[in-house]
C-alpha atoms as a PDB file:
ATOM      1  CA  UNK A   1     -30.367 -29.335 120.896  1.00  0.00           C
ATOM      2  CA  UNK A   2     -30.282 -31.688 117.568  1.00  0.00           C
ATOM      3  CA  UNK A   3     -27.406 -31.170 115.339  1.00  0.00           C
ATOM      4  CA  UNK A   4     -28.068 -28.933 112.176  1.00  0.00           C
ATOM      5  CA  UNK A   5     -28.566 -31.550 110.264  1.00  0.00           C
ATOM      6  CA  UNK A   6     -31.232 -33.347 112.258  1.00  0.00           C
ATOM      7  CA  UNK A   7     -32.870 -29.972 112.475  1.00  0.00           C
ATOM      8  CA  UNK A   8     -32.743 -29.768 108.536  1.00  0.00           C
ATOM      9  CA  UNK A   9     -33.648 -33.382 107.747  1.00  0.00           C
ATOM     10  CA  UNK A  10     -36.359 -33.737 110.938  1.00  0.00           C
ATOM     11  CA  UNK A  11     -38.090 -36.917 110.798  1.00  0.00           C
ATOM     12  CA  UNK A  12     -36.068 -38.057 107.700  1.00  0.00           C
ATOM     13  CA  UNK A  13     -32.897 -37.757 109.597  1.00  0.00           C
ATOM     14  CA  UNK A  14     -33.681 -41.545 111.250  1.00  0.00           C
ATOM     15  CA  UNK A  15     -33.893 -42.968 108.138  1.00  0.00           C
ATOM     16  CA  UNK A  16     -29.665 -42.555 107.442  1.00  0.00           C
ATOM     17  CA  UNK A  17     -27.729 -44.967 107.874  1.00  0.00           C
ATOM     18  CA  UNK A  18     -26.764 -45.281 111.964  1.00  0.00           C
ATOM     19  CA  UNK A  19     -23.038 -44.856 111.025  1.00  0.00           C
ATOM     20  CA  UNK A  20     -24.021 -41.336 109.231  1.00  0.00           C
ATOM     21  CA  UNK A  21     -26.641 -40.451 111.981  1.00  0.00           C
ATOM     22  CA  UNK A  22     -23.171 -40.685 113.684  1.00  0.00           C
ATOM     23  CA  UNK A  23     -21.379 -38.512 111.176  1.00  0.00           C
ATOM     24  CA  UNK A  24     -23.808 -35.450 111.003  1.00  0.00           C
ATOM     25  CA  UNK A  25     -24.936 -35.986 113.933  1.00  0.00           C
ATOM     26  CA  UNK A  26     -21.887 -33.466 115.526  1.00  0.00           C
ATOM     27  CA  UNK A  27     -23.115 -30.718 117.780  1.00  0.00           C
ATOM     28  CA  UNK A  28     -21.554 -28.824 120.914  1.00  0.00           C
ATOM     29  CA  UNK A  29     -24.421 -31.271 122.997  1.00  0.00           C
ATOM     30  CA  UNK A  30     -23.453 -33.905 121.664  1.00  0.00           C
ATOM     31  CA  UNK A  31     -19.814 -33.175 122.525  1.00  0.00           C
ATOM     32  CA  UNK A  32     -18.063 -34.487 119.939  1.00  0.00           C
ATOM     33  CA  UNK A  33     -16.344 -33.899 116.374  1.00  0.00           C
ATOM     34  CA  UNK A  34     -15.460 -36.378 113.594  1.00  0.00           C
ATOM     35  CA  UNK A  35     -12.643 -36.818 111.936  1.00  0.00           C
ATOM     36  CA  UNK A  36     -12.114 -38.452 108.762  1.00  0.00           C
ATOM     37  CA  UNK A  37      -9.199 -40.074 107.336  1.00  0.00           C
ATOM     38  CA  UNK A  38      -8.926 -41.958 103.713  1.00  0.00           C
ATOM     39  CA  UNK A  39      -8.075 -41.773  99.922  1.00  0.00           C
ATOM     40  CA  UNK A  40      -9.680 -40.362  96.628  1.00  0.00           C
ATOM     41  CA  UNK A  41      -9.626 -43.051  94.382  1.00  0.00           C
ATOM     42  CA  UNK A  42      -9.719 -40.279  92.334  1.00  0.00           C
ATOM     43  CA  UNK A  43      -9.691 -36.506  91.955  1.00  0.00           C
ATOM     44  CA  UNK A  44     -10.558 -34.721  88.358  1.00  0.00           C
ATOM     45  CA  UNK A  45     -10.962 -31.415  86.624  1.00  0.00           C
ATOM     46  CA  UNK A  46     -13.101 -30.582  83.403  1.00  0.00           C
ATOM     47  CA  UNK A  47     -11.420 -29.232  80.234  1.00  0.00           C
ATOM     48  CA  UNK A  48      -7.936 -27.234  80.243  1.00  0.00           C
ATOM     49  CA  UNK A  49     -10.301 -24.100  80.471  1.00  0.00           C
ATOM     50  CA  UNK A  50     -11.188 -24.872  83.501  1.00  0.00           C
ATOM     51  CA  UNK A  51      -8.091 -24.389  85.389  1.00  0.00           C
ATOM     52  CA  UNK A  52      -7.679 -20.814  85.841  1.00  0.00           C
ATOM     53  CA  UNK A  53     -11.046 -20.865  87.172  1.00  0.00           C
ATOM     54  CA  UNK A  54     -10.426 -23.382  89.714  1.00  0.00           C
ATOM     55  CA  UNK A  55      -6.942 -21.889  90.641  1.00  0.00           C
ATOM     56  CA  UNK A  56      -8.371 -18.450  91.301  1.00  0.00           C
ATOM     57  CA  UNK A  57     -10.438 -20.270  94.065  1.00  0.00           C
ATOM     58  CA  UNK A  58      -7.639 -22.313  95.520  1.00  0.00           C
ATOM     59  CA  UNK A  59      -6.907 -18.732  96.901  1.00  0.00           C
ATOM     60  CA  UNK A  60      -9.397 -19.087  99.307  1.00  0.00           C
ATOM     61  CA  UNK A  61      -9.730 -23.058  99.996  1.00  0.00           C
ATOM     62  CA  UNK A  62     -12.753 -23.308  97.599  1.00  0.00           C
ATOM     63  CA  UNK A  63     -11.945 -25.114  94.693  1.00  0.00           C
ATOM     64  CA  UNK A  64      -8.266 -26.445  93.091  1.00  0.00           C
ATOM     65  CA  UNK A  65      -6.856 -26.932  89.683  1.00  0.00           C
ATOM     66  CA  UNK A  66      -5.129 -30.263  90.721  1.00  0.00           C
ATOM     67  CA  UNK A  67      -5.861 -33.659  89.815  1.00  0.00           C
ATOM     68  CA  UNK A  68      -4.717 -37.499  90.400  1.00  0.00           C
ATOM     69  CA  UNK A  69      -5.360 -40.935  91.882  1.00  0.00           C
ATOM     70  CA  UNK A  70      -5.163 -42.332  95.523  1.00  0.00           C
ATOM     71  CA  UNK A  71      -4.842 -38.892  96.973  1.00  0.00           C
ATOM     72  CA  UNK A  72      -4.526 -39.391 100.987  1.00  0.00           C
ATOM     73  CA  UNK A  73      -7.431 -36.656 102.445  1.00  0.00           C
ATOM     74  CA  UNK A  74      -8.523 -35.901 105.959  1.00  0.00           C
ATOM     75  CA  UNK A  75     -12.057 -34.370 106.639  1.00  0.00           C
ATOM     76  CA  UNK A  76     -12.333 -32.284 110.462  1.00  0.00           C
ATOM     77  CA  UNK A  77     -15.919 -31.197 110.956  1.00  0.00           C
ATOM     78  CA  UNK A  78     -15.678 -29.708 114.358  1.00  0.00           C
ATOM     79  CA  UNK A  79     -19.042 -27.901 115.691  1.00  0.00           C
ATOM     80  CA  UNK A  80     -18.639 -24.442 117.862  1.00  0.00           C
ATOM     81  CA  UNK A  81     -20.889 -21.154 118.184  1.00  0.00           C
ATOM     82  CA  UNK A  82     -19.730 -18.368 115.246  1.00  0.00           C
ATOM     83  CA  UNK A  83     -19.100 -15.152 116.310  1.00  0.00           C
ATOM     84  CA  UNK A  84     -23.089 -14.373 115.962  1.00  0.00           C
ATOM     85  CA  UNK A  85     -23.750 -17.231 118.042  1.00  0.00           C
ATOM     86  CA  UNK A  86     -24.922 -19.414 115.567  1.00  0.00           C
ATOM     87  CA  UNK A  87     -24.074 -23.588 115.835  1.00  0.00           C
ATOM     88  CA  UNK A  88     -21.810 -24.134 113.389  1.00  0.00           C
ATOM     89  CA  UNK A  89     -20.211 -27.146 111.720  1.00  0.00           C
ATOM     90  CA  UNK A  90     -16.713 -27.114 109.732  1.00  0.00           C
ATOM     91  CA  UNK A  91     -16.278 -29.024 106.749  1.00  0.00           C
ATOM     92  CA  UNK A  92     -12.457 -28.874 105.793  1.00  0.00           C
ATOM     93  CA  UNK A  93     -11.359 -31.536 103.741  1.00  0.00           C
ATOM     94  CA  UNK A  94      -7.239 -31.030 103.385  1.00  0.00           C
ATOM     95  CA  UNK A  95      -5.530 -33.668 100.431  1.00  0.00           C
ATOM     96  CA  UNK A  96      -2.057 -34.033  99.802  1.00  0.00           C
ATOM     97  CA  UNK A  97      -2.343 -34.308  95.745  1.00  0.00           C
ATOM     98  CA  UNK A  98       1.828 -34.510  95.426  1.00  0.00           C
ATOM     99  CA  UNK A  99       4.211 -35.241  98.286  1.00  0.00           C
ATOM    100  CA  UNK A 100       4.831 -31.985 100.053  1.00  0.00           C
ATOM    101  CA  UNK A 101       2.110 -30.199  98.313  1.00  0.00           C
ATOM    102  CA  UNK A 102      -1.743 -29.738 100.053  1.00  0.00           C
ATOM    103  CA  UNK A 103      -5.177 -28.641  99.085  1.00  0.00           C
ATOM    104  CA  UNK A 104      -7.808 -27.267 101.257  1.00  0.00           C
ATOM    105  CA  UNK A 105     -11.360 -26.832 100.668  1.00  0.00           C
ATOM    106  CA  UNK A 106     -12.976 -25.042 103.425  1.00  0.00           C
ATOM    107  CA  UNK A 107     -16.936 -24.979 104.395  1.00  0.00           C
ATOM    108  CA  UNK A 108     -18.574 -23.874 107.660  1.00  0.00           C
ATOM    109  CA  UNK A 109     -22.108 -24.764 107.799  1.00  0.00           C
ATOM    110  CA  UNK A 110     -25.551 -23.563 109.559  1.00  0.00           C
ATOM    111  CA  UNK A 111     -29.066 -24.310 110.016  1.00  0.00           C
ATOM    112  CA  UNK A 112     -31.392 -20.953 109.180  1.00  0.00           C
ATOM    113  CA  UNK A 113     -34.617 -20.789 110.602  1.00  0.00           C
ATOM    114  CA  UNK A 114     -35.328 -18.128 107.805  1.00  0.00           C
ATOM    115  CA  UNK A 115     -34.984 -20.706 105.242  1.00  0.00           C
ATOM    116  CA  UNK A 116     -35.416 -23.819 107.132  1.00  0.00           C
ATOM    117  CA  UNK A 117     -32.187 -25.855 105.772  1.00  0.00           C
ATOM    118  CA  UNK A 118     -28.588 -25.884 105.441  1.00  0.00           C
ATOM    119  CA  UNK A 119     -26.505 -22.466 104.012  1.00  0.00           C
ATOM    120  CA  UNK A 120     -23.139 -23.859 103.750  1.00  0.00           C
ATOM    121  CA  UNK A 121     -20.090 -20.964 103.437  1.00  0.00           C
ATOM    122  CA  UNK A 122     -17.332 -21.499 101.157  1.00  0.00           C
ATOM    123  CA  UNK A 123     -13.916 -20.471 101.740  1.00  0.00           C
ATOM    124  CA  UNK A 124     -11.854 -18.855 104.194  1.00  0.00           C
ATOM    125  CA  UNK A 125     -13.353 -15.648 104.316  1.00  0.00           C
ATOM    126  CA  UNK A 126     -16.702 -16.813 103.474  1.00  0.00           C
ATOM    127  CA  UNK A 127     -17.505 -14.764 100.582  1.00  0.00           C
ATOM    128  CA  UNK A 128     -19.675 -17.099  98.567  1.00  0.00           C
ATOM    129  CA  UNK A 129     -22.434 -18.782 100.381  1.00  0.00           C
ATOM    130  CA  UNK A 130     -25.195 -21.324  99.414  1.00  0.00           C
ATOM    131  CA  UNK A 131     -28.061 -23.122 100.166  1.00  0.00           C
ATOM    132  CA  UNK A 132     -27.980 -27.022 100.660  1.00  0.00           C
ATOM    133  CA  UNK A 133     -30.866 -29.158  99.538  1.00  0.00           C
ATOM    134  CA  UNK A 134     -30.724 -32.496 101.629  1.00  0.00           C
ATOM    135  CA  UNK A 135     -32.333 -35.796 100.782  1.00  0.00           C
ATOM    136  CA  UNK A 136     -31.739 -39.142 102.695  1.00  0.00           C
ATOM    137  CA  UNK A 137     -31.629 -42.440  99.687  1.00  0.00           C
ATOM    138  CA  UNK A 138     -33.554 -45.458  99.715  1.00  0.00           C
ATOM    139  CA  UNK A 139     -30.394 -46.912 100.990  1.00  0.00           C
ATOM    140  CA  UNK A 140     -29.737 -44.861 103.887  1.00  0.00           C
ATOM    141  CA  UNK A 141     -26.809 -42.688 102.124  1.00  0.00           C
ATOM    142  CA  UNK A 142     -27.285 -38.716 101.812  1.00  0.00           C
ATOM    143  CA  UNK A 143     -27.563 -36.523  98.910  1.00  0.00           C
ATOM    144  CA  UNK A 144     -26.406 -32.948  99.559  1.00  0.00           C
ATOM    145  CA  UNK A 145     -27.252 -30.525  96.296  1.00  0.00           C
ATOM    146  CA  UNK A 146     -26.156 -26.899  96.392  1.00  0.00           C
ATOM    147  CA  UNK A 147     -28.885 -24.461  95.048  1.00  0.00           C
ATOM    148  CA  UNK A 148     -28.155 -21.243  94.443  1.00  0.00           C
ATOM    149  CA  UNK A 149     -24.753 -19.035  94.985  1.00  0.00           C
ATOM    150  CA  UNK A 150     -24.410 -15.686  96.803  1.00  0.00           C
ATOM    151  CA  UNK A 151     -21.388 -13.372  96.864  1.00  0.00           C
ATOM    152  CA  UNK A 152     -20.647 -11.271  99.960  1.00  0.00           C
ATOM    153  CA  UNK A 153     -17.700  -8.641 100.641  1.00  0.00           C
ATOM    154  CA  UNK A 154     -18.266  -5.309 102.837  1.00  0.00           C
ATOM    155  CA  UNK A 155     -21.669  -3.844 101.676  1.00  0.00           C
ATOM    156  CA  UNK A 156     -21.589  -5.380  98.387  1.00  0.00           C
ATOM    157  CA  UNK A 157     -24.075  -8.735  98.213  1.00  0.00           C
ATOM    158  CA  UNK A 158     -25.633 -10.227  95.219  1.00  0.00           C
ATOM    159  CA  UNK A 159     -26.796 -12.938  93.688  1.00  0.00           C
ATOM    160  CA  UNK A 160     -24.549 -15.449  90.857  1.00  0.00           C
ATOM    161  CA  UNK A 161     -26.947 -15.644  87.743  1.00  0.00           C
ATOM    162  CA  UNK A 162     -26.951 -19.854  87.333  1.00  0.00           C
ATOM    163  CA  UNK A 163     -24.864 -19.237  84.505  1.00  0.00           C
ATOM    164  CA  UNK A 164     -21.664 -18.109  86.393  1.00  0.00           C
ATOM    165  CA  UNK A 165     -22.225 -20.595  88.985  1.00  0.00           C
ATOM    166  CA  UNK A 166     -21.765 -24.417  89.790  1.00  0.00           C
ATOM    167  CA  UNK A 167     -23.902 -26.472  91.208  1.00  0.00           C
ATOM    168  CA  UNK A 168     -22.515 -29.496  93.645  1.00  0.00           C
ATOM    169  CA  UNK A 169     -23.867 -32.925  94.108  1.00  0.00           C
ATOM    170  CA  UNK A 170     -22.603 -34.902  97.453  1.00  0.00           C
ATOM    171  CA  UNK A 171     -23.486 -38.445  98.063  1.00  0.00           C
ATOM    172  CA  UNK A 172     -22.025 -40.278 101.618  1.00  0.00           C
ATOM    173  CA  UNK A 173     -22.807 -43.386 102.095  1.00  0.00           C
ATOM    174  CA  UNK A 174     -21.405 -46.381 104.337  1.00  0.00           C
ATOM    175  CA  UNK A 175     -20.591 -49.656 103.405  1.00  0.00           C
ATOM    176  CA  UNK A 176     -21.468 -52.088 106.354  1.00  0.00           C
ATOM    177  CA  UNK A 177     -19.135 -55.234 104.697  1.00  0.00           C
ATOM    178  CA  UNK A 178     -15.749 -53.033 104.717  1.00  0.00           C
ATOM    179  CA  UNK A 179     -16.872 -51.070 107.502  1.00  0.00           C
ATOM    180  CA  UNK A 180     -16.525 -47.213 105.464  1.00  0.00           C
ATOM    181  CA  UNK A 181     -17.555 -43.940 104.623  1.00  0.00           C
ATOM    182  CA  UNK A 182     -18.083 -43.449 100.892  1.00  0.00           C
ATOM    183  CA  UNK A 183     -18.245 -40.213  99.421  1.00  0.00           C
ATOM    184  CA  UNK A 184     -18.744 -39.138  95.336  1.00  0.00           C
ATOM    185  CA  UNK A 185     -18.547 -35.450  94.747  1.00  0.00           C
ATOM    186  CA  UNK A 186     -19.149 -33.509  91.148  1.00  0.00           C
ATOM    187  CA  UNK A 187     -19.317 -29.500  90.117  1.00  0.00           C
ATOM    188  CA  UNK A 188     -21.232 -28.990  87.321  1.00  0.00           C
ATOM    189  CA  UNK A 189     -22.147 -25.570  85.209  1.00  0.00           C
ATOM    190  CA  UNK A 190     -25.031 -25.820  83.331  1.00  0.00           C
ATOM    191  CA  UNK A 191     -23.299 -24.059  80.172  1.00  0.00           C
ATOM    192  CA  UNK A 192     -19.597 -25.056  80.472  1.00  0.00           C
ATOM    193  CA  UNK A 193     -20.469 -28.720  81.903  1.00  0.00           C
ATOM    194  CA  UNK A 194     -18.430 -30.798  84.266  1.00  0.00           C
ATOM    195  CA  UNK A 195     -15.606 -28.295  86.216  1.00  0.00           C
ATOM    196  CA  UNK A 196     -14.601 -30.514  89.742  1.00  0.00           C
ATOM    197  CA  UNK A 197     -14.986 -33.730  91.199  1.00  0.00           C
ATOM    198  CA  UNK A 198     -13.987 -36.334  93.411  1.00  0.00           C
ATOM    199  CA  UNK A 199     -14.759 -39.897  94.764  1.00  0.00           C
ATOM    200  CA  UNK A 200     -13.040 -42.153  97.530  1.00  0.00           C
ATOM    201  CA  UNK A 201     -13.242 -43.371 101.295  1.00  0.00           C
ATOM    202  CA  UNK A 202     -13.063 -42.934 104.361  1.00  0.00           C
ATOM    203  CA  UNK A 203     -12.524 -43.664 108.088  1.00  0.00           C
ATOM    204  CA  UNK A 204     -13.931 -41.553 111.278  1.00  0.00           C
ATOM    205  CA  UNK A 205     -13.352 -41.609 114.739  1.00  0.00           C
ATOM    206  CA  UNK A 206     -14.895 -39.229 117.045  1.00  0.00           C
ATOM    207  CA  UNK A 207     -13.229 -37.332 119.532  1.00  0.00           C
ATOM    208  CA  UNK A 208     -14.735 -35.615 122.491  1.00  0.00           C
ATOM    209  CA  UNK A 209     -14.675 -31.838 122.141  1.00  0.00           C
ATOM    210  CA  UNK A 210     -15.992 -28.975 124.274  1.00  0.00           C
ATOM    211  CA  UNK A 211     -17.350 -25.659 123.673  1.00  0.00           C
ATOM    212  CA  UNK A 212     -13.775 -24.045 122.652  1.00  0.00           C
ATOM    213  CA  UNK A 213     -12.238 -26.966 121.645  1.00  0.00           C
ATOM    214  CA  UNK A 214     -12.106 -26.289 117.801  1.00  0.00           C
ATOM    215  CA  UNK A 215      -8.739 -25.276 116.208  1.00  0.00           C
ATOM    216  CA  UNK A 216      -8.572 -22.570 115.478  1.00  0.00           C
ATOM    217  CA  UNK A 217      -7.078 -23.164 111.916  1.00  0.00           C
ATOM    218  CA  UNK A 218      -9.965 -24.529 110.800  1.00  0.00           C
ATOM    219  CA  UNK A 219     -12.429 -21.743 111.243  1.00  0.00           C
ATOM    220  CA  UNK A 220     -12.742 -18.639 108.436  1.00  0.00           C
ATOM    221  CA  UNK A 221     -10.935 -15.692 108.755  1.00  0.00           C
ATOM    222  CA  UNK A 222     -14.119 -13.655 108.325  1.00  0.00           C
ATOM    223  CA  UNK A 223     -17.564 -14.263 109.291  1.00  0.00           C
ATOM    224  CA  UNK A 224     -20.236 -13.667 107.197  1.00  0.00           C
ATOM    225  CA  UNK A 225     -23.952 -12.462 108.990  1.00  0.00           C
ATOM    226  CA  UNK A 226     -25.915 -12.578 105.966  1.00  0.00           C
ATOM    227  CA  UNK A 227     -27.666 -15.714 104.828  1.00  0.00           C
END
């Protein structure tokens, strides 16, 4: 079985860089999880009116009103079958932004046959879910865009009109001379402009892991069925 990310990116997923093949290459068959470990040179926030906005999702580990320079983060993606049975990947990048005080931003991701890519659940209850475009650079690095932005809770589902929503570009790359991950992140609304970002670096090792061998503190609290 190929990751979800070589089953997104098919052919195109030879053309990353070997050290990212690496990276998204986690998957229960492969039996092993990466774990990254570096600083954001720097973490920012759009205008003041921004803030309650992003504190309402700090709530639930999806965005943060906090901001700064050489903030220490971690990144666990750990892969295990959701409670559907679906391979999943976890995305939880955890920053210490003051001495004693930590952000989360939780993701658990999937590949959908219905749709043929990458949804990619926010949160820790994944309420909010959305659809990753993937495209490998010239240079080897990946560009993840989000597209789109669904709200789920009980029976209610709907769709975010683009104006409510914010749309994320991710670029990794890897620099072979000082041997690390790079990664440049940016939330943009297309009426209200720039709300989140971040940019640093990173280093990965890549422990063995078996089928229950994800903590369990970094998957949701609820599972969402619905695409």
């Amino acid at each position: 079985m190929s990751s979800i990310f070589a089953t997104a990116l098919g052919p195109d997923f030879h053309r990353l860089h070997p050290m990212l093949q690496r990276r998204f290459g986690v998957d229960l068959d492969s039996g092993y999880a990466c774990i990254g470990t570096g600083i954001f040179s720097e973490v920012r926030r759009g205008a003041w009116w921004t803030a309650p906005f992003l504190r309402f999702g700090a709530f639930r580990n999806i965005l943060f009103p906090d901001n700064g320079k050489d903030i220490p983060f971690t990144i666990e993606n750990y892969p295990y079958l959701d409670g559907f049975g679906r391979p999943t990947v976890t995305f939880v990048r955890t920053m210490t932004v003051q001495p004693g005080k930590k952000r989360r931003f939780d993701a658990t991701m999937i590949y959908s046959e219905k749709t043929g890519g990458i949804v990619d659940y926010l949160g820790t209850h994944q309420h909010l879910a959305t659809d990753l475009k993937l495209n490998v650079l010239p240079d080897g690095s990946l560009h993840l865009r989000s597209e789109g932005q669904r709200f789920y809770e009980g029976r209610l589902g709907f769709t975010f009109p683009a104006f409510l929503t914010g749309t994320a570009d991710l670029f990794e790359g890897y620099d072979d001379q000082r041997g690390v991950f790079t990664i440049q992140m940016q939330v943009r609304n297309p009426v209200f402009g720039f709300l989140f970002g971040y940019r640093g670096e990173f280093t990965c090792t890549f422990p063995p892991v078996s089928t229950d061998g994800t903590p369990a503190h970094l998957k949701p609290v609820r599972e969402e069925w619905r695409l």
